[in-house]
C-alpha atoms as a PDB file:
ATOM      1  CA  UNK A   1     -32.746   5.595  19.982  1.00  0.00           C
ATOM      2  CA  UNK A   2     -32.618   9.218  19.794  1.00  0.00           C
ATOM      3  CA  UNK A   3     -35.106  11.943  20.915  1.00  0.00           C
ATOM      4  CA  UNK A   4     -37.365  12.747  17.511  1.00  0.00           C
ATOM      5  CA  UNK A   5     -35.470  16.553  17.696  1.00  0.00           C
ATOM      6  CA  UNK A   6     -32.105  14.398  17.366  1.00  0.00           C
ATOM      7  CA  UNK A   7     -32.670  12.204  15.023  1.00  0.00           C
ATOM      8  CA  UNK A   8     -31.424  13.164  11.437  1.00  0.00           C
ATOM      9  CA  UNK A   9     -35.285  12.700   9.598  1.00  0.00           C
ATOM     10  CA  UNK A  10     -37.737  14.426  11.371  1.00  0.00           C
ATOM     11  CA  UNK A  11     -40.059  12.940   7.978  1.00  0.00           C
ATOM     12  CA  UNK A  12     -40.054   9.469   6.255  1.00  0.00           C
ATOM     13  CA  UNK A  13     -41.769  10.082   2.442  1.00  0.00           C
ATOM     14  CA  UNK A  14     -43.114   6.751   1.034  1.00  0.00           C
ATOM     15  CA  UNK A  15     -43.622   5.560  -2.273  1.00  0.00           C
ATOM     16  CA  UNK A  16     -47.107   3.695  -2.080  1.00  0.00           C
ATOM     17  CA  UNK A  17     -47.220   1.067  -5.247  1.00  0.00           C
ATOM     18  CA  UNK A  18     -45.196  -1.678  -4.755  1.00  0.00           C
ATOM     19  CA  UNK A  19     -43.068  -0.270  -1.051  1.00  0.00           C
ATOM     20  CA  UNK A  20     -46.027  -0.462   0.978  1.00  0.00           C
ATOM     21  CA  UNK A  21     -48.828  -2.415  -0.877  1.00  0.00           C
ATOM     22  CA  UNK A  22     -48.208  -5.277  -3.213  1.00  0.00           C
ATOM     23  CA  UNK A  23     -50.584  -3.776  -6.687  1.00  0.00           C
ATOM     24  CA  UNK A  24     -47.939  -3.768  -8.853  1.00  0.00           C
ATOM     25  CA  UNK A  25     -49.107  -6.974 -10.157  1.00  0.00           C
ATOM     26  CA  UNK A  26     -52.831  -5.541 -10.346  1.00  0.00           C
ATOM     27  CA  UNK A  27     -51.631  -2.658 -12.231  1.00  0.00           C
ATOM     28  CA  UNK A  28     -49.565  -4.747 -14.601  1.00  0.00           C
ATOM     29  CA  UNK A  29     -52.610  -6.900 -15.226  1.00  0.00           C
ATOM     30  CA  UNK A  30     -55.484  -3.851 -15.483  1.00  0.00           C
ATOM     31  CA  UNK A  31     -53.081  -2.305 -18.630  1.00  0.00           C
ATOM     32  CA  UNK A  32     -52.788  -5.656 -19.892  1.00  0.00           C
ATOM     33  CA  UNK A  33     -56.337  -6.174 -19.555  1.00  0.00           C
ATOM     34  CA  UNK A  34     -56.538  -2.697 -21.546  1.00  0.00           C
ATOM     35  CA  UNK A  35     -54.450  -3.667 -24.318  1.00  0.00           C
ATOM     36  CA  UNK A  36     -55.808  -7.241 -24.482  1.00  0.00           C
ATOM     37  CA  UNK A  37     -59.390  -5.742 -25.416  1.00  0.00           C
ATOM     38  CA  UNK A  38     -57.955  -4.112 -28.291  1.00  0.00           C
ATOM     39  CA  UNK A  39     -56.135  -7.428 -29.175  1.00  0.00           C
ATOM     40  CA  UNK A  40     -52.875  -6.215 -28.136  1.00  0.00           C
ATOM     41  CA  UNK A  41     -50.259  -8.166 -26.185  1.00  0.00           C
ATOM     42  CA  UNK A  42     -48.078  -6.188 -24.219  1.00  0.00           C
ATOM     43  CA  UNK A  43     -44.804  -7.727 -23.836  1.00  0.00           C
ATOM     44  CA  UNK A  44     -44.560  -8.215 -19.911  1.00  0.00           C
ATOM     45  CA  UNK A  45     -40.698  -7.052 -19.664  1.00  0.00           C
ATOM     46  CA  UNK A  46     -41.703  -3.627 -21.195  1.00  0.00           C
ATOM     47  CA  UNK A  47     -44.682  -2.918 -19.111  1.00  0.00           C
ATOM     48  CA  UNK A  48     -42.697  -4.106 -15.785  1.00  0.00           C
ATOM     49  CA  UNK A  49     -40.235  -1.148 -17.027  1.00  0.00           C
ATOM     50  CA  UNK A  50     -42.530   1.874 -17.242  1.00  0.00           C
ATOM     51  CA  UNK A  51     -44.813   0.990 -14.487  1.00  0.00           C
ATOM     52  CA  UNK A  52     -43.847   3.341 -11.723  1.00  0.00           C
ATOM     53  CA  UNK A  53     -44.406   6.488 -14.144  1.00  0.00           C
ATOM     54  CA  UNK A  54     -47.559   8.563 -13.294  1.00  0.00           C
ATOM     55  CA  UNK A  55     -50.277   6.616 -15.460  1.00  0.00           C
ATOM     56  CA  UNK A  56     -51.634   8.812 -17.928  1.00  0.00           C
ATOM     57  CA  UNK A  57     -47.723   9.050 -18.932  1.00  0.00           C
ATOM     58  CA  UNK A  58     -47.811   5.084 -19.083  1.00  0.00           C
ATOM     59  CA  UNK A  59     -50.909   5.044 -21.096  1.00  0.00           C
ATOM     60  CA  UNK A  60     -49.348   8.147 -23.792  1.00  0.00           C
ATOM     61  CA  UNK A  61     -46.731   5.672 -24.334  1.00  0.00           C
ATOM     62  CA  UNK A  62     -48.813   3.124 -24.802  1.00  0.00           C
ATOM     63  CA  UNK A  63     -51.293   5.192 -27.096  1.00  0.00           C
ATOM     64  CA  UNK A  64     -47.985   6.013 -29.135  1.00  0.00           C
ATOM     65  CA  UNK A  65     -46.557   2.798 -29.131  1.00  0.00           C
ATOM     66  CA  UNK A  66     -49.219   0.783 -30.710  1.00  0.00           C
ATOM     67  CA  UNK A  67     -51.411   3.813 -32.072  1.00  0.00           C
ATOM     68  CA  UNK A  68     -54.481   3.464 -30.132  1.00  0.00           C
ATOM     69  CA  UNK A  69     -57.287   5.781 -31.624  1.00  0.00           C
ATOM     70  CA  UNK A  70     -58.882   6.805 -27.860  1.00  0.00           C
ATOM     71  CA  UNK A  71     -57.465  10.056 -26.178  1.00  0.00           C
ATOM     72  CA  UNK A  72     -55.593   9.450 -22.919  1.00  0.00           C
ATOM     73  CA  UNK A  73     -58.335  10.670 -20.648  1.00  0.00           C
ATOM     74  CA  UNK A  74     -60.547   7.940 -21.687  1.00  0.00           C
ATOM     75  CA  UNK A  75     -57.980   5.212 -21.486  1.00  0.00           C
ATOM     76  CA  UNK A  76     -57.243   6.030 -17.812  1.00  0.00           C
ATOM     77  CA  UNK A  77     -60.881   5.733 -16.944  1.00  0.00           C
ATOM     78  CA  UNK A  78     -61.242   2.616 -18.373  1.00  0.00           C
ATOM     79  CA  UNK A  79     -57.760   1.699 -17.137  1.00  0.00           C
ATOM     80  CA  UNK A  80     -59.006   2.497 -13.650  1.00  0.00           C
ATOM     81  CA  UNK A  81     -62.377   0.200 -13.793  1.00  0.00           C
ATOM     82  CA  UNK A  82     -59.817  -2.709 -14.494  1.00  0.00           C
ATOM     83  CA  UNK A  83     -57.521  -2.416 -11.639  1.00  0.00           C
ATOM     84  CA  UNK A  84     -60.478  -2.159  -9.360  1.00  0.00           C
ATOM     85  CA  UNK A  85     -61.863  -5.211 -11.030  1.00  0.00           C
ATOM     86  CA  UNK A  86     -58.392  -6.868 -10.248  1.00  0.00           C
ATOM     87  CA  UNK A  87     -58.429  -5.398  -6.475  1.00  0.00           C
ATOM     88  CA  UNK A  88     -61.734  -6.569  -5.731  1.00  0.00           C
ATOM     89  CA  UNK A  89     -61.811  -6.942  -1.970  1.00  0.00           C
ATOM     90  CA  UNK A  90     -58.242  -7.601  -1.477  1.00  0.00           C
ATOM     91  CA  UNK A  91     -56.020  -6.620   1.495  1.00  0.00           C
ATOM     92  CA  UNK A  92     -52.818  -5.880  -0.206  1.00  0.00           C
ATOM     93  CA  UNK A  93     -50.791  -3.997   1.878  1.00  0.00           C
ATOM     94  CA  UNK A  94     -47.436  -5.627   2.878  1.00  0.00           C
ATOM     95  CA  UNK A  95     -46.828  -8.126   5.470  1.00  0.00           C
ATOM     96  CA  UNK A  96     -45.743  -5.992   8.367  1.00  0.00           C
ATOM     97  CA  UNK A  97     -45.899  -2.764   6.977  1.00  0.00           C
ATOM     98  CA  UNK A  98     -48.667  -2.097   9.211  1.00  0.00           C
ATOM     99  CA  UNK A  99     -47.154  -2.536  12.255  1.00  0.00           C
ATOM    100  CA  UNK A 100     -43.839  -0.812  10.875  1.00  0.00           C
ATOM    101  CA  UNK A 101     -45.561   2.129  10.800  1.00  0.00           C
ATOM    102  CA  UNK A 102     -47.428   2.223  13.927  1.00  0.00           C
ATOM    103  CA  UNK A 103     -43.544   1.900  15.291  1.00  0.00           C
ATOM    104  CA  UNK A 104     -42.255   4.690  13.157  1.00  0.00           C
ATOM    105  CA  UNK A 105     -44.976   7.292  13.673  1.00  0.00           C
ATOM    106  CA  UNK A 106     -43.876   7.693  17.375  1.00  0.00           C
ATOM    107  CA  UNK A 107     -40.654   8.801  16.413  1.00  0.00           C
ATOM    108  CA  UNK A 108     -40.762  10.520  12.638  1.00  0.00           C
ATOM    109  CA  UNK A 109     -44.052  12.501  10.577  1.00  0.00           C
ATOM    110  CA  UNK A 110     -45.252  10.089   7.689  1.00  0.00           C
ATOM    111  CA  UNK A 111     -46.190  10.562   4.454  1.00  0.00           C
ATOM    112  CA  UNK A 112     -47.017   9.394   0.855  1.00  0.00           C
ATOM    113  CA  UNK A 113     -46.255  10.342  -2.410  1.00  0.00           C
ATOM    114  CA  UNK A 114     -47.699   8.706  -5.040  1.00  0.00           C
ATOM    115  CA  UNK A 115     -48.178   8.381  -8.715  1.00  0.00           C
ATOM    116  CA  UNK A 116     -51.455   6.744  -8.437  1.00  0.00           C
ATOM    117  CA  UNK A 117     -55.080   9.494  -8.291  1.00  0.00           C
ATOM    118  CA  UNK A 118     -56.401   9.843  -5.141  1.00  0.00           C
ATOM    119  CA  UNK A 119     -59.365   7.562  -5.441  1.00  0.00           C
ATOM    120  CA  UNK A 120     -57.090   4.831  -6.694  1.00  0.00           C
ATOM    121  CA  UNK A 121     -55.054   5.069  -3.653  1.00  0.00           C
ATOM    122  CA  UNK A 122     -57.478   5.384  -1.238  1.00  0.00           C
ATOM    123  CA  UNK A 123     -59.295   2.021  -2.569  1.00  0.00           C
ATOM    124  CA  UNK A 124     -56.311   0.290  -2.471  1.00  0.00           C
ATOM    125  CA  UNK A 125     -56.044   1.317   1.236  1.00  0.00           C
ATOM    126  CA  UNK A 126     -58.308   1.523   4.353  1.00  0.00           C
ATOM    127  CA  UNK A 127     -59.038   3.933   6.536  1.00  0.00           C
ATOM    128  CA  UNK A 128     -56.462   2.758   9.631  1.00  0.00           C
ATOM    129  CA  UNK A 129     -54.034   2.345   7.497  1.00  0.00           C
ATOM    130  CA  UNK A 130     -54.592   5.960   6.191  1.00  0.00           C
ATOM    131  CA  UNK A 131     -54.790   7.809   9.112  1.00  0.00           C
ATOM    132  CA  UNK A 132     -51.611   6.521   9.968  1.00  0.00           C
ATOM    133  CA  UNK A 133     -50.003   9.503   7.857  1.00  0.00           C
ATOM    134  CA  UNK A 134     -49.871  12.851   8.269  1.00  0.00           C
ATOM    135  CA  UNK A 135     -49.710  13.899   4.704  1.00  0.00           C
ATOM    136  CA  UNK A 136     -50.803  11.730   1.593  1.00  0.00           C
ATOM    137  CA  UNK A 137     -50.382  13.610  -2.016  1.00  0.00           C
ATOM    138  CA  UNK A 138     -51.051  12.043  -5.203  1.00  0.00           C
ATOM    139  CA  UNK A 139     -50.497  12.637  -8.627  1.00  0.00           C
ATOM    140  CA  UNK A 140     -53.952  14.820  -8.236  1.00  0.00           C
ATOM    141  CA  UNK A 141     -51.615  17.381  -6.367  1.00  0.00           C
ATOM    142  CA  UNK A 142     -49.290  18.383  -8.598  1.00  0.00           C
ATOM    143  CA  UNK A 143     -48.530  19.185 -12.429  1.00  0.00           C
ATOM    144  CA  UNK A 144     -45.730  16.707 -13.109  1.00  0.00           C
ATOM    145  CA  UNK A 145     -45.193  13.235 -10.576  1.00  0.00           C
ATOM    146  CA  UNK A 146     -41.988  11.112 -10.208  1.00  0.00           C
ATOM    147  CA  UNK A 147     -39.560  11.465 -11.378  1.00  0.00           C
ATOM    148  CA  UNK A 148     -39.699  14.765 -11.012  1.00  0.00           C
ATOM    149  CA  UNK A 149     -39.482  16.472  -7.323  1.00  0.00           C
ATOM    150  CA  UNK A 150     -42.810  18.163  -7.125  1.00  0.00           C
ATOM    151  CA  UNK A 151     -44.884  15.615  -4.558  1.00  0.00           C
ATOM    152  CA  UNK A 152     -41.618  15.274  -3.158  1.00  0.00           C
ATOM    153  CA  UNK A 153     -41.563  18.945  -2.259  1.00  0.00           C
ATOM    154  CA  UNK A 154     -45.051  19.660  -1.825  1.00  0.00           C
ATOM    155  CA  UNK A 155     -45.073  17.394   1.514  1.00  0.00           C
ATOM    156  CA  UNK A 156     -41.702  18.728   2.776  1.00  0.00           C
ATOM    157  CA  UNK A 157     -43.945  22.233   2.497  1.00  0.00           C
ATOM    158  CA  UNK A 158     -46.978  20.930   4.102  1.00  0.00           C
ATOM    159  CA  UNK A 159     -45.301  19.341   6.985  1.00  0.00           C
ATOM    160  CA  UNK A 160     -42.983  21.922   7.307  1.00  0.00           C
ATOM    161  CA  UNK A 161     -39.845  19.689   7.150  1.00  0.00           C
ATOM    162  CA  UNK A 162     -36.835  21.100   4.821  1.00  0.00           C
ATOM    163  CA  UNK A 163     -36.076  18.573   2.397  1.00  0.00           C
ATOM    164  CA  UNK A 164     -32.271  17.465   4.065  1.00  0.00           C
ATOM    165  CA  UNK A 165     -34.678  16.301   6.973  1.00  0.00           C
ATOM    166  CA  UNK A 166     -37.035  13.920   4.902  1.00  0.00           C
ATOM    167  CA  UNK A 167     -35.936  10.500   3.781  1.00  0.00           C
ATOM    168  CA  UNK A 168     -38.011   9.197   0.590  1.00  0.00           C
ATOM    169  CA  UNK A 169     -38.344   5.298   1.371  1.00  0.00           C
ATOM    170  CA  UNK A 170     -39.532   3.922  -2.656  1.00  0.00           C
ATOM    171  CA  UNK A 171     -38.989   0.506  -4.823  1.00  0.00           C
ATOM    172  CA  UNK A 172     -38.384   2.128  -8.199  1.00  0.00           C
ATOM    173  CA  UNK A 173     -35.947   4.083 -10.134  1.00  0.00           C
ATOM    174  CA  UNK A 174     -38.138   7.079 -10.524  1.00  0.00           C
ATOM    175  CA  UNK A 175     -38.380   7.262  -6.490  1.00  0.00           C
ATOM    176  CA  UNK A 176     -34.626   7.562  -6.634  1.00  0.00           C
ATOM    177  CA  UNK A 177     -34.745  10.553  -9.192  1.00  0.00           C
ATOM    178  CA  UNK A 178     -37.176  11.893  -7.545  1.00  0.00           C
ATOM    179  CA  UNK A 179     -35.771  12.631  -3.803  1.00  0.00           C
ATOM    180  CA  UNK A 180     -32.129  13.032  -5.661  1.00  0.00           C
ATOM    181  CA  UNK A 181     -33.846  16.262  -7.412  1.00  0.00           C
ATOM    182  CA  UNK A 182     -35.156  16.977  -4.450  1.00  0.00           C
ATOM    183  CA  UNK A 183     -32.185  16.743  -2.297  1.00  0.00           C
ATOM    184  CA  UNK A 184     -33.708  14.118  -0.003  1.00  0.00           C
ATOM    185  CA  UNK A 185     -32.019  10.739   1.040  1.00  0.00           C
ATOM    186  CA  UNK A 186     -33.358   8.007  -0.234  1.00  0.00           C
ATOM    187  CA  UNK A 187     -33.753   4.165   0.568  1.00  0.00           C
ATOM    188  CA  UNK A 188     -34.445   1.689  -1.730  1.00  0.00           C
ATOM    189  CA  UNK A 189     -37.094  -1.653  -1.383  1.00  0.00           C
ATOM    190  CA  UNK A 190     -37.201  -5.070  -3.575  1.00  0.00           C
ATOM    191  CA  UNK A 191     -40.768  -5.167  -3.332  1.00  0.00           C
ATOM    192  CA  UNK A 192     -41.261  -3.641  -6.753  1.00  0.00           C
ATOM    193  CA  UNK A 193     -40.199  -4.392  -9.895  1.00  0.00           C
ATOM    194  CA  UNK A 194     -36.764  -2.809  -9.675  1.00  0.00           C
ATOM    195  CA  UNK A 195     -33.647  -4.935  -8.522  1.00  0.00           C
ATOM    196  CA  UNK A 196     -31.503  -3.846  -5.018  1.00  0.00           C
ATOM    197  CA  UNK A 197     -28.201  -3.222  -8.005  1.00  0.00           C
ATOM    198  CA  UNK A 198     -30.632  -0.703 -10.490  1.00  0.00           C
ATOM    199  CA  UNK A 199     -31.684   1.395  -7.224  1.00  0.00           C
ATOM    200  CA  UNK A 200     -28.130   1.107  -5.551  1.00  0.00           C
ATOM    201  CA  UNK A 201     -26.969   2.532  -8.783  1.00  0.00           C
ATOM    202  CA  UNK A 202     -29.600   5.065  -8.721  1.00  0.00           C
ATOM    203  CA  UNK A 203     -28.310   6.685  -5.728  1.00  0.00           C
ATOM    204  CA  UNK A 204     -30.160   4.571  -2.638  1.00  0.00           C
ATOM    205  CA  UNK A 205     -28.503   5.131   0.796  1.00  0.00           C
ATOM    206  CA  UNK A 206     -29.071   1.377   2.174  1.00  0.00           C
ATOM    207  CA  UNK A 207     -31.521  -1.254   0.284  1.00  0.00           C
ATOM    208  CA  UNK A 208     -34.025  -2.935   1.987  1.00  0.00           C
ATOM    209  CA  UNK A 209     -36.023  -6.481   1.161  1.00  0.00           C
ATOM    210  CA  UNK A 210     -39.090  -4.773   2.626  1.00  0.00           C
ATOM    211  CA  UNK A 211     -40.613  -2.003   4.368  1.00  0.00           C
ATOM    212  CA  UNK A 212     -40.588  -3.340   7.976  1.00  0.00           C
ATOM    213  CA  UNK A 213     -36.729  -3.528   7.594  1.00  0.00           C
ATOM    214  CA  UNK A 214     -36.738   0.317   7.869  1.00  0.00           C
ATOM    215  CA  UNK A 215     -37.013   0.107  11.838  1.00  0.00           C
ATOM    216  CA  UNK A 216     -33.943  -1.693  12.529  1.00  0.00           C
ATOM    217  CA  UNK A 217     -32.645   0.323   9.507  1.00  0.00           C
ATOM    218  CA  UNK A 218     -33.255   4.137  11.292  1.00  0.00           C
ATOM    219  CA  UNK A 219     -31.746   2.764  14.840  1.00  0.00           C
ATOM    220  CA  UNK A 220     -28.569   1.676  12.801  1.00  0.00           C
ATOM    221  CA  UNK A 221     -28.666   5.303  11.138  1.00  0.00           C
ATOM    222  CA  UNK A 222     -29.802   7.221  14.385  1.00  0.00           C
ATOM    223  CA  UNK A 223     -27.880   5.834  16.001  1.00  0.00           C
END
């Protein structure tokens, strides 16, 4: 493999709900959960659709789409007590993803970009696997998340890496619009919701079955 001043990422920007930990399914059940107490049932299709989106968009759709009378603030705190009812205990980061990382952080800067707050993401993560990264921003960071480029940006800023150097590594569609507006590569995962022809389509660069694919991946690339 190349030097880390050859290789052609100096940064690798990851997506953090469903590319590196598997809560997808808990977030699909805590707005479920949500709905349910108001005796709504969300169809399962449509929810699988928006999740992905920061979620106080999510929950303005939701608020519009079946008229619920609290304000959005309000349903994202009570939103938030269900998906940490859901995560309990639970170690839900990928098989392997771990020790992917250990691997890549020799070689390229890490970082996250996520749509989730701050304190969501760090429950959903330890402390090991956090200081593995050398910049995490959330939605709490920034005035508008995924799709649009802003997290995107902000850690090409903070780590001082243009954007042609970072490669966004992400499972959905809105990862894929993301680094496209930001002119970053970008490298699609089946881990999510979203299927290996939607993020091809979308623009990905190679598509991966999981995250620990990405080392043999970056030799092929650096190569």
């Amino acid at each position: 493999m190349m030097t880390s001043l050859q290789h052609k990422y100096r940064a690798l920007i990851f997506d953090l709900d469903g590319t590196l930990i598997d809560s997808l399914p808990l977030h699909v059940l805590a707005f479920k959960d949500l709905l349910l107490e108001r005796n709504i049932r969300i169809e399962e299709e449509h929810m699988r659709r928006i999740i992905g989106l920061p979620t106080k968009k999510i929950l303005a759709e939701l608020k519009r789409r079946y008229a619920l009378k609290e304000n959005v603030n309000d349903l994202y705190e009570e939103r938030r007590y269900h998906y940490f009812k859901f995560l309990g205990r639970k170690n839900i980061v990928f098989p392997g993803a771990m020790k992917a990382l250990e691997d890549l952080r020799f070689d390229y800067m890490l970082a996250i970009a996520t749509g989730s707050s701050k304190s969501t993401a760090i429950h959903s993560t330890n402390r090991d696997f956090q200081e593995l990264f050398d910049a995490i921003i959330t939605i709490n960071d920034v005035k508008k998340g995924k799709p649009f480029p802003e997290e995107l940006l902000l850690v090409s800023k903070k780590l001082r890496v243009p954007p042609q150097r970072c490669l966004m590594v992400g499972d959905s569609v809105y990862d894929a619009l993301a680094a496209k507006r930001a002119k970053m590569d970008f490298i699609g995962v089946t881990t999510g919701y979203t299927s290996a022809k939607t993020l091809r389509e979308a623009g990905a660069k190679a598509i991966l079955s999981k995250v620990k694919d990405l080392v043999p991946e970056l030799k092929k690339i650096e190569a």
